[in-house]
Protein backbone atom coordinates (compact mmCIF):
# COMPACT_ATOMS: atom_id res chain seq x y z
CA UNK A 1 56.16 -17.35 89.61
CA UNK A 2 54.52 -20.76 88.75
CA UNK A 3 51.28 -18.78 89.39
CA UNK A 4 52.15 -16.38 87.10
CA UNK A 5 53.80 -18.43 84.47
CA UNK A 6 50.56 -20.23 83.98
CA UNK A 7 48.60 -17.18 84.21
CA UNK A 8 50.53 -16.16 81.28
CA UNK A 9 49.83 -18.93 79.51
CA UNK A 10 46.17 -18.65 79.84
CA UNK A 11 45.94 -15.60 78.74
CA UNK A 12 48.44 -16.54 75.41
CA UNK A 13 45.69 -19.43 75.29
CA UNK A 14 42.77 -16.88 75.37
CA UNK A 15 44.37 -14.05 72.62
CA UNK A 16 44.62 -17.58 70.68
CA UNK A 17 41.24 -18.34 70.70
CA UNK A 18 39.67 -14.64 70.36
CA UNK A 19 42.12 -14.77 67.24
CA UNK A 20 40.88 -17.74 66.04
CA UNK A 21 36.93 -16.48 66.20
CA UNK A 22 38.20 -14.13 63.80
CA UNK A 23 38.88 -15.89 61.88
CA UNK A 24 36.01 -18.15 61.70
CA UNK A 25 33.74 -14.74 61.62
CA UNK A 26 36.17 -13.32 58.73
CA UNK A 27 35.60 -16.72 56.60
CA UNK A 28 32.04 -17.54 57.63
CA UNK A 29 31.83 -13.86 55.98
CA UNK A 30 33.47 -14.65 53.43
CA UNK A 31 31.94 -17.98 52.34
CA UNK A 32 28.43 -15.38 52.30
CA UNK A 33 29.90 -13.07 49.96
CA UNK A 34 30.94 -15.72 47.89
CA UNK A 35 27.79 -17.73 47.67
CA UNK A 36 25.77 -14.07 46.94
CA UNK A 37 28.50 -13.86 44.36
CA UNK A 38 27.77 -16.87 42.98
CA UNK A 39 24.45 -16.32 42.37
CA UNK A 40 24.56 -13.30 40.95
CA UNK A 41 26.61 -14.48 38.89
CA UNK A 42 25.03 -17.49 37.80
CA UNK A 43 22.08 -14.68 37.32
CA UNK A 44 24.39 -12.93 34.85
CA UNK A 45 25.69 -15.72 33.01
CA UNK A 46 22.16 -16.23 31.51
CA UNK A 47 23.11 -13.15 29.68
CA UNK A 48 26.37 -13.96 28.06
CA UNK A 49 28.44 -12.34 30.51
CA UNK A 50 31.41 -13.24 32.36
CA UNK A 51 33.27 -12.18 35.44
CA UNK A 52 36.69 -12.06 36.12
CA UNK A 53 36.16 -13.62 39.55
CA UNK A 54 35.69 -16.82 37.80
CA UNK A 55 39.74 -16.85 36.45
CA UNK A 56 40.03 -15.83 40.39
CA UNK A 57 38.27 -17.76 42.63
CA UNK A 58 40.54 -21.22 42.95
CA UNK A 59 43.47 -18.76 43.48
CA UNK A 60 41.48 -16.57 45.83
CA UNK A 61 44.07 -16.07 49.12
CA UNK A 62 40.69 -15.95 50.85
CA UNK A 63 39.10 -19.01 50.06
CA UNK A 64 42.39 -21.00 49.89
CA UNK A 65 42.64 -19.92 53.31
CA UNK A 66 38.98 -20.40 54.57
CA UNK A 67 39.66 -24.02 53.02
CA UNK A 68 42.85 -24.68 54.94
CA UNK A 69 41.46 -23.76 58.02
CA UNK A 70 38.28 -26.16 57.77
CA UNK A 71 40.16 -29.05 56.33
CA UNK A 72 42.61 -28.92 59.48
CA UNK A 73 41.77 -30.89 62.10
CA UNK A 74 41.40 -29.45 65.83
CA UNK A 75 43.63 -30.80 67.93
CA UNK A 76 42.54 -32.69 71.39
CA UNK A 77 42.88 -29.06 73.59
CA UNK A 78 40.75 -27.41 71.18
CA UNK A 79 42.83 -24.52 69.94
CA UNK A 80 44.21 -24.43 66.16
CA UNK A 81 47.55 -22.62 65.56
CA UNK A 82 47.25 -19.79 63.60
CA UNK A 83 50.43 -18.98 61.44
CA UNK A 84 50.86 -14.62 61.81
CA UNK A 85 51.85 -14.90 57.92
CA UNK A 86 48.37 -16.24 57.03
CA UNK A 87 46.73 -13.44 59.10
CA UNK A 88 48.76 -11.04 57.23
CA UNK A 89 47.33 -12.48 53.59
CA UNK A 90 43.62 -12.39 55.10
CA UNK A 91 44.05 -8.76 56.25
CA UNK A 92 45.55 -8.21 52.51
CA UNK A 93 43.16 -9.86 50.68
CA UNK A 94 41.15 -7.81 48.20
CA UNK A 95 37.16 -7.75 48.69
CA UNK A 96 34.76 -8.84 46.67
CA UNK A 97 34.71 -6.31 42.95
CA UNK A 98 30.66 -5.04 42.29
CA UNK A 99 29.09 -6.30 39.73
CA UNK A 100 29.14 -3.06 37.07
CA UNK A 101 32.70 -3.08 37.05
CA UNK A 102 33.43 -7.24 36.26
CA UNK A 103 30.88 -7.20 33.39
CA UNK A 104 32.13 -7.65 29.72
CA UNK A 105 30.45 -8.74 26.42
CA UNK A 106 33.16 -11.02 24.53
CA UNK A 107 30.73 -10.35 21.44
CA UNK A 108 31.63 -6.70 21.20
CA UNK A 109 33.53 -6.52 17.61
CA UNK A 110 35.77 -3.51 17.32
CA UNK A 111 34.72 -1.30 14.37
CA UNK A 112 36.74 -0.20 11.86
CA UNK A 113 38.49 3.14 12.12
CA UNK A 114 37.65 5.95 9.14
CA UNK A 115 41.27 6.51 8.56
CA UNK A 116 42.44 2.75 8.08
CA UNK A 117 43.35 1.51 4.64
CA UNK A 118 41.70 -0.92 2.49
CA UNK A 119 42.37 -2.92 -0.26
CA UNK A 120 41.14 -1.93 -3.99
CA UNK A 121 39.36 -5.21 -4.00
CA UNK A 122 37.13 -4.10 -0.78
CA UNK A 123 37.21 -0.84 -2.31
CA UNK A 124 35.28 -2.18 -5.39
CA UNK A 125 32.57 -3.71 -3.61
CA UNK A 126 31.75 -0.92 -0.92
CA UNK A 127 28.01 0.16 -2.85
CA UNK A 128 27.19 3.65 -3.08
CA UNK A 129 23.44 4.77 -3.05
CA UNK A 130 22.00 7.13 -6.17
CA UNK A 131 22.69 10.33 -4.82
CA UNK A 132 18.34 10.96 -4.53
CA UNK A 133 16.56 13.67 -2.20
CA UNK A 134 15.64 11.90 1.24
CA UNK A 135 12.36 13.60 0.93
CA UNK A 136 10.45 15.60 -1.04
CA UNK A 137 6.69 16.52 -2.80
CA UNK A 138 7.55 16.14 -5.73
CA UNK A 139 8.77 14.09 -8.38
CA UNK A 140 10.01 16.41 -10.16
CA UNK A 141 13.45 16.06 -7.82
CA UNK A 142 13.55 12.99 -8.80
CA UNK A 143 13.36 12.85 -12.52
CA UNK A 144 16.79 14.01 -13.79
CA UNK A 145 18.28 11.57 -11.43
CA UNK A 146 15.54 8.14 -11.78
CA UNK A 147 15.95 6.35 -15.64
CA UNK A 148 12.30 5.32 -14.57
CA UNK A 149 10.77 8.23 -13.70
CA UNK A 150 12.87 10.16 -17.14
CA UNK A 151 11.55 7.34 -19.31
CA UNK A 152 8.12 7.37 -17.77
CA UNK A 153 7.85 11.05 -18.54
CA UNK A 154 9.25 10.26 -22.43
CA UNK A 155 6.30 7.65 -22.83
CA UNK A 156 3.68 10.95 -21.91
CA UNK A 157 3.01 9.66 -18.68
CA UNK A 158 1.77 12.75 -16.29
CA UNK A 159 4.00 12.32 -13.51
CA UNK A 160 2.23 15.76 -12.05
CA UNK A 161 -1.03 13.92 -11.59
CA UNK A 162 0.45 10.97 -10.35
CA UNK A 163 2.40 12.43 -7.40
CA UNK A 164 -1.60 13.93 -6.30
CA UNK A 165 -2.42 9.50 -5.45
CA UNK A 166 -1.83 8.35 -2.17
CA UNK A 167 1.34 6.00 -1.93
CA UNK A 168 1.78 6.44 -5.92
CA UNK A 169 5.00 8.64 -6.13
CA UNK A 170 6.62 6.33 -3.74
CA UNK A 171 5.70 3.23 -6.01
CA UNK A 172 6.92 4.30 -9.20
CA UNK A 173 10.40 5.76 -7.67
CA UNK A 174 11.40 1.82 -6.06
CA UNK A 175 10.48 0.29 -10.24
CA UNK A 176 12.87 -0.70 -12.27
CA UNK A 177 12.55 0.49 -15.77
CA UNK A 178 14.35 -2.93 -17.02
CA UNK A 179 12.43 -5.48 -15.03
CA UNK A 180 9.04 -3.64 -14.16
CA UNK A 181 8.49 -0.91 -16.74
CA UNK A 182 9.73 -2.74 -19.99
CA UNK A 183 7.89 -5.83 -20.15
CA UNK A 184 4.93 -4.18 -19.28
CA UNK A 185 5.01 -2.29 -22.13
CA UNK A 186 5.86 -5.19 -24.27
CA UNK A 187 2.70 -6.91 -23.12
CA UNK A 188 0.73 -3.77 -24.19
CA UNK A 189 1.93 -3.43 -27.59
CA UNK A 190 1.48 -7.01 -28.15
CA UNK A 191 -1.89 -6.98 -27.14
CA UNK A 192 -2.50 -4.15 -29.55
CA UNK A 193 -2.60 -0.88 -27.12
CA UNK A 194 -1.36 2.31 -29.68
CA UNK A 195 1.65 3.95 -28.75
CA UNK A 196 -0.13 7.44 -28.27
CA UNK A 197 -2.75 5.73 -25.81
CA UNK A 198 0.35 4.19 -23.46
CA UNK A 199 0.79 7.20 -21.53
CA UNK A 200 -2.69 8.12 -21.19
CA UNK A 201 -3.36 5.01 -20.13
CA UNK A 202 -0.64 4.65 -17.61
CA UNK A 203 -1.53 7.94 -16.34
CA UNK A 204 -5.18 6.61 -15.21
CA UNK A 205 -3.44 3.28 -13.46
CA UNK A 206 -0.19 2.92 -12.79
CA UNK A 207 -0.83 0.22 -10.74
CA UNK A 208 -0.54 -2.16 -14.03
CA UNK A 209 3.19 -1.89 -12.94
CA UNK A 210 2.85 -3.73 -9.83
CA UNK A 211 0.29 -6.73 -11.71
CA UNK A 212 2.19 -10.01 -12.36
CA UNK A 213 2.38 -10.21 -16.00
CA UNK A 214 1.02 -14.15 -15.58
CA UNK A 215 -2.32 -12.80 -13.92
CA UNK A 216 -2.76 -10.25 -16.91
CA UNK A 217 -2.32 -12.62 -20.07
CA UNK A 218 -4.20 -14.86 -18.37
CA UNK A 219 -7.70 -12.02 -18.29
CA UNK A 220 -6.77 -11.68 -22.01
CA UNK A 221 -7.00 -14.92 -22.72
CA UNK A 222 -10.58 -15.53 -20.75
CA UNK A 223 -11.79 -12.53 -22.49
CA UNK A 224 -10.79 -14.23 -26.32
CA UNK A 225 -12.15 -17.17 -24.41
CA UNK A 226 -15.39 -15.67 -24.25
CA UNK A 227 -15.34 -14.74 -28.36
CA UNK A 228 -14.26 -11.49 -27.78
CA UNK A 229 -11.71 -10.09 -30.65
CA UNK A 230 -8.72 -9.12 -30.13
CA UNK A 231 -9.28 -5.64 -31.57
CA UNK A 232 -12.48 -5.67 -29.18
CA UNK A 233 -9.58 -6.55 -26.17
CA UNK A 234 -7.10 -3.51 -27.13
CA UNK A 235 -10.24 -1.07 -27.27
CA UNK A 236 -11.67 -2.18 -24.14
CA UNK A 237 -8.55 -2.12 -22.30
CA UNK A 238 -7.54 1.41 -23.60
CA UNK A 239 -11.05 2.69 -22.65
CA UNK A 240 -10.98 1.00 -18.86
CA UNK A 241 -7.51 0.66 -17.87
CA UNK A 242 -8.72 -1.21 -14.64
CA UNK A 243 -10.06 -3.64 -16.82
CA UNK A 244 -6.51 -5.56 -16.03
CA UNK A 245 -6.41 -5.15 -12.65
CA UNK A 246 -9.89 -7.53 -11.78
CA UNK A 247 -9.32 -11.68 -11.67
CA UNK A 248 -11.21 -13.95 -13.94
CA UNK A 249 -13.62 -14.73 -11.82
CA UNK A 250 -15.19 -10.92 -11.17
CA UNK A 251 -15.03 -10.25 -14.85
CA UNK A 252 -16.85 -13.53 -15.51
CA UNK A 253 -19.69 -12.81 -12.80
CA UNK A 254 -19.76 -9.05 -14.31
CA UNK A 255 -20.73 -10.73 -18.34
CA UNK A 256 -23.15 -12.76 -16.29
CA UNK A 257 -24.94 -10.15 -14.46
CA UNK A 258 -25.29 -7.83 -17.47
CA UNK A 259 -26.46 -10.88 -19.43
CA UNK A 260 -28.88 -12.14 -17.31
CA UNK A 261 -29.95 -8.34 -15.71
CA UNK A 262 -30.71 -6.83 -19.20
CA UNK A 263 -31.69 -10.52 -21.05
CA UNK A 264 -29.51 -9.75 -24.11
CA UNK A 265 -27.94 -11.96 -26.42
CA UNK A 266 -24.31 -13.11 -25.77
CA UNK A 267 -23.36 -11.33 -29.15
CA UNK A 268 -25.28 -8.25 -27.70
CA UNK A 269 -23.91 -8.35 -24.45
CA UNK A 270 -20.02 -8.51 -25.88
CA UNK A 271 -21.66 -5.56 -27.98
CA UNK A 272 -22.36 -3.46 -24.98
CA UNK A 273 -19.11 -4.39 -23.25
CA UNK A 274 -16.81 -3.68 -25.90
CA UNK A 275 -18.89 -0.03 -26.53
CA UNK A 276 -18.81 0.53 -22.73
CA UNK A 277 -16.50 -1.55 -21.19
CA UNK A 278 -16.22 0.54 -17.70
CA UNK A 279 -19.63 -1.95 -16.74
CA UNK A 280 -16.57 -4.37 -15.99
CA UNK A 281 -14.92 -2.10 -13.61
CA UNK A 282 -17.55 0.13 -11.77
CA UNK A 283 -19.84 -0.45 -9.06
CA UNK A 284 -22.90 -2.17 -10.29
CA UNK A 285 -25.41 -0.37 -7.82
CA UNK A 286 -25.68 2.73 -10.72
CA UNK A 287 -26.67 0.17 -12.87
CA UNK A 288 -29.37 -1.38 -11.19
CA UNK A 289 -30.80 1.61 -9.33
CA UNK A 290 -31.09 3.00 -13.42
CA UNK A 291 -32.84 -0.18 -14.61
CA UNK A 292 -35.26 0.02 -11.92
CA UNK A 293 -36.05 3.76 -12.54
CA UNK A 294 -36.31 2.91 -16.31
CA UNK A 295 -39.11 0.33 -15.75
CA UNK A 296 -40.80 1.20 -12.48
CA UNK A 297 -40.68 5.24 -12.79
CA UNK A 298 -40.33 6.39 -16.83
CA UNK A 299 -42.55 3.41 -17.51
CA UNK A 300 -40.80 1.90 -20.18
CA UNK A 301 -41.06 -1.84 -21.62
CA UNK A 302 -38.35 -4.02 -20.74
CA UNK A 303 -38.07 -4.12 -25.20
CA UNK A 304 -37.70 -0.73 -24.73
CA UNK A 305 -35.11 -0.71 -22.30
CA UNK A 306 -33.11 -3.49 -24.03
CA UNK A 307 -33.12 -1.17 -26.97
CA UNK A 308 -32.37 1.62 -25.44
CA UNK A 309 -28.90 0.03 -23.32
CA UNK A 310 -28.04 -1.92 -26.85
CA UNK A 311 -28.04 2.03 -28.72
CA UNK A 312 -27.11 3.34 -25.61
CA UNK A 313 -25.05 1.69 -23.10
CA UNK A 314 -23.87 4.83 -21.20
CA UNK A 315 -27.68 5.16 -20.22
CA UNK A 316 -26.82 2.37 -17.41
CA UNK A 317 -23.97 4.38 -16.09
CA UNK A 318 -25.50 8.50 -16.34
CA UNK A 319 -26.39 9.89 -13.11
CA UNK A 320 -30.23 9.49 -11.83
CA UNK A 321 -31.03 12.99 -11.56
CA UNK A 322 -29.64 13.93 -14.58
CA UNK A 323 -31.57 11.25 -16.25
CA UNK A 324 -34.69 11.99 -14.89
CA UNK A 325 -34.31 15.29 -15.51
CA UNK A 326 -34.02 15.04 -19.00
CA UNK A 327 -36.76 12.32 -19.38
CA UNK A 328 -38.97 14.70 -16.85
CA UNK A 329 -38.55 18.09 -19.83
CA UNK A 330 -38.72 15.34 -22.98
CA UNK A 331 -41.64 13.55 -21.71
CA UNK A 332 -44.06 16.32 -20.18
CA UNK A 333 -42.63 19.65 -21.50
CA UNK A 334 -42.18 18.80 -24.94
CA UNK A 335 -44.97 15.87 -24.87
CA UNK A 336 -42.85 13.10 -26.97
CA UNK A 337 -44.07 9.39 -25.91
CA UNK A 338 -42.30 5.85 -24.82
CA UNK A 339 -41.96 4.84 -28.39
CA UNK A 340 -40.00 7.76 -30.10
CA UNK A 341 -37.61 8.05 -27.01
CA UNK A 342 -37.22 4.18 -27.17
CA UNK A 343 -36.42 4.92 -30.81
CA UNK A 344 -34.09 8.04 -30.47
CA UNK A 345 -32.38 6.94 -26.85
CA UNK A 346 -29.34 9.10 -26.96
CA UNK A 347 -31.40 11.82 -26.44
CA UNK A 348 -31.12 10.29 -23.31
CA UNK A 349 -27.74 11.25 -23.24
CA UNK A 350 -27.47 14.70 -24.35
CA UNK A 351 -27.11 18.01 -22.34
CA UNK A 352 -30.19 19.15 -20.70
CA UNK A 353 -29.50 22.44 -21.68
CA UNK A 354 -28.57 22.12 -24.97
CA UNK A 355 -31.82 20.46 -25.12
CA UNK A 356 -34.00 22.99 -23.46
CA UNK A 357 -32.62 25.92 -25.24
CA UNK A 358 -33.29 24.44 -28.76
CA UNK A 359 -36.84 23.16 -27.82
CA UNK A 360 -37.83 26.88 -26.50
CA UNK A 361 -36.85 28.24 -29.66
CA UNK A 362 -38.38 26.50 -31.43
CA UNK A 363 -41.17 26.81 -29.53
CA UNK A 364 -41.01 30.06 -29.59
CA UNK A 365 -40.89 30.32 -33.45
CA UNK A 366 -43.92 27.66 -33.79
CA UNK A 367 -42.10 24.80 -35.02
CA UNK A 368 -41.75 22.58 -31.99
CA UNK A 369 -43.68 19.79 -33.78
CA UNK A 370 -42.03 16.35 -32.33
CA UNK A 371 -44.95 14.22 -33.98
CA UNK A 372 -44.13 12.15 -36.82
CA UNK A 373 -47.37 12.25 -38.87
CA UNK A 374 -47.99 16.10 -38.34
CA UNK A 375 -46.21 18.19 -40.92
CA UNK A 376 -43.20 20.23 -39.92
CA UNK A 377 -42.08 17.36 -38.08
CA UNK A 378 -38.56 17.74 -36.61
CA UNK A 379 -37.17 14.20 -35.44
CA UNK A 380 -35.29 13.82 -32.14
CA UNK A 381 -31.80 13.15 -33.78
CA UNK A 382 -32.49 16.57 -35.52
CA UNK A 383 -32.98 18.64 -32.66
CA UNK A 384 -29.90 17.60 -30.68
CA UNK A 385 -27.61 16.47 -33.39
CA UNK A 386 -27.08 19.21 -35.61
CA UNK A 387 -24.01 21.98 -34.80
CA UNK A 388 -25.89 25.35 -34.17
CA UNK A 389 -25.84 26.89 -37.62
CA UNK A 390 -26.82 23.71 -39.30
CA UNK A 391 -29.88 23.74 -36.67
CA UNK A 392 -30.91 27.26 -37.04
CA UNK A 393 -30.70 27.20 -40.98
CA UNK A 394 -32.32 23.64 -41.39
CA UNK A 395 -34.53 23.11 -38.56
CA UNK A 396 -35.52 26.56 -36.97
CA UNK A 397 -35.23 28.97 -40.09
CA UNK A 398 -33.45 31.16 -38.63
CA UNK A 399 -30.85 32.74 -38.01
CA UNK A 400 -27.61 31.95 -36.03
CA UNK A 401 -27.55 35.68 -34.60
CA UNK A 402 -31.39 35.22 -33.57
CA UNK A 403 -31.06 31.76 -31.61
CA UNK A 404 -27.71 33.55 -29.62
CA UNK A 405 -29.89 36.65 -28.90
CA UNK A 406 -32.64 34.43 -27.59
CA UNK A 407 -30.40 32.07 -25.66
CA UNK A 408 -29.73 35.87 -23.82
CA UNK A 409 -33.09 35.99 -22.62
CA UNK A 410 -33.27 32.46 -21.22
């Protein structure tokens, strides 16, 4: 029986120990799912987000436990009582919760539902968009509904050749008539533009709307700087609405150039600029590729070509071909020199075939005599000039039915 009693005791001793292994498995485990808990959610926590587990983990059954059993001490024989109520809480213990389902963002803010009330005061301030198409290609949807665009139209702007320019349509919806559109206006009038040339000239650049109003008085004033009148300023800027839109310092190279370039006077060159004043806006390579055929090509005297740009300014800007056409048929068809061209220079500028027409009837009558000291002469001005009846009764001696029946033939 002694036998037996104390090999009933080893074995108690044995199911104490295997128990205990457990146990030390069970919280080694544990202390490993804590730690990878940890870090993920110190990982986390970089985000904003917190766990539950964090409210949990002092009052964890688990860790309490684990924390009990390494803070007792082992007694001399080596085996640690295990209470069977603490086995029962570790068996009972919940497991560590995944990740997706401990998230949550503390900044969420609930919205509002559609059906709650509000006060009149919150009602007031709640703004309301002009009720304007999303889209469209047109302005025209957005006239009736834009004071702008209505007012625009009411000054004769053509809103139907604006909407054609890139990125233009979209520009004048977003002004405001009241701080964009108004003191514009006011800047024009007082700078002398008529009321019948606003909308015509608005129509060529709207982008005057989008200039700072500083930036433009301060071009008017370089340009009275420079001696020019202020009628000379209101013409010029009706007749090149992009005058505006170029700094000081372009338009002051531009006077330069054409001074120096053509060797006029400063009172000439104002002359020219006020006559023609798209030289201030348009590329300048026209320009010098016609000064160079003038010279190097026609064979004119640079007197002669001063002359010619001082009666003539739009010579400068014509297109080469068409020049040289004309100069080509005045020259060696109808045989007139350097010196009566350089006198009459907006033949220059008249229609090739208005020109041709009236020389081959004459010709064709016997009175094409362009030669001032031969009788029968018939000046430049003359030919090109005169309406049709005035030339046929006057110059040609003929009649008006005659010259359309030979223009038939031509």
């Amino acid at each position: 029986m002694y036998l037996c009693g104390r090999g009933v005791v080893y074995l108690q001793s044995m199911c104490i120990k295997a128990r205990h292994v457990h146990v030390a498995k069970l919280c080694q485990t544990s202390t490993t799912v804590l730690s990878h808990s940890r870090s993920q959610k110190d990982k986390w926590r970089l985000y904003g987000i917190r766990y539950f587990s964090d409210q949990r983990t002092d009052s964890s059954p688990l860790s309490h436990t684990a924390s009990k059993i390494t803070e007792q001490q082992t007694p001399e024989h080596g085996l640690v009582p295990v209470m069977i109520s603490e086995l029962h809480e570790l068996s009972s213990a919940p497991g560590p919760v995944p990740a997706e389902q401990t998230s949550i963002d503390l900044d969420v803010q609930s919205s509002l539902s559609p059906f709650e009330e509000i006060s009149d005061e919150d009602a007031i301030r709640i703004f309301v968009p002009p009720n304007l198409p999303p889209t469209t290609f047109t302005l025209r949807d957005y006239v009736d509904k834009s004071e702008t665009l209505t007012n625009l139209v009411h000054l004769g702007i053509n809103l139907s050749k604006l909407e054609e320019r890139p990125n233009v349509g979209s520009m004048l919806v977003r002004l405001n008539f009241q701080e964009d559109v108004v003191p514009l206006l006011l800047f024009l009038k007082d700078l002398g533009v008529q009321d019948v040339q606003l909308g015509l000239m608005l129509t060529k650049n709207p982008f005057l709307f989008t200039e700072n109003l500083e930036n433009l008085q301060a071009r008017v004033s370089y340009l009275k700087s420079k001696k020019f009148s202020s009628e000379s300023v209101a013409v010029m800027v009706s007749k090149a609405p992009y005058l505006l839109n170029f700094s000081v310092k372009r338009l002051d190279n531009r006077l330069g150039f054409f001074q120096q370039q053509l060797g006029l006077s400063a009172h000439k060159t104002r002359d020219v600029v006020t006559r023609l004043p798209k030289l201030l806006c348009g590329s300048l390579e026209p320009v010098k590729e016609n000064l160079r055929v003038c010279e190097l090509e026609f064979g004119f005297h640079r007197n002669e070509i001063q002359h010619i740009v001082t009666m003539v300014p739009k010579v400068l800007t014509t297109n080469k071909r068409k020049l040289t056409q004309i100069f080509d048929f005045v020259y060696n068809t109808m045989g007139v020199p350097h010196s009566l061209i350089a006198k009459f220079p907006q033949i220059l500028n008249a229609k090739f075939l208005h020109i041709r027409e009236r020389h081959l009837f004459l010709e064709y009558l016997g009175r094409a005599q362009y030669e001032p000291t031969h009788p029968n002469y018939i000046s430049l001005e003359r030919l090109v000039a005169l309406p049709d009846e005035t030339f046929c009764s006057e110059v040609a001696l003929a009649s008006l039915d005659d010259f359309e029946r030979f223009q038939k033939t031509l």
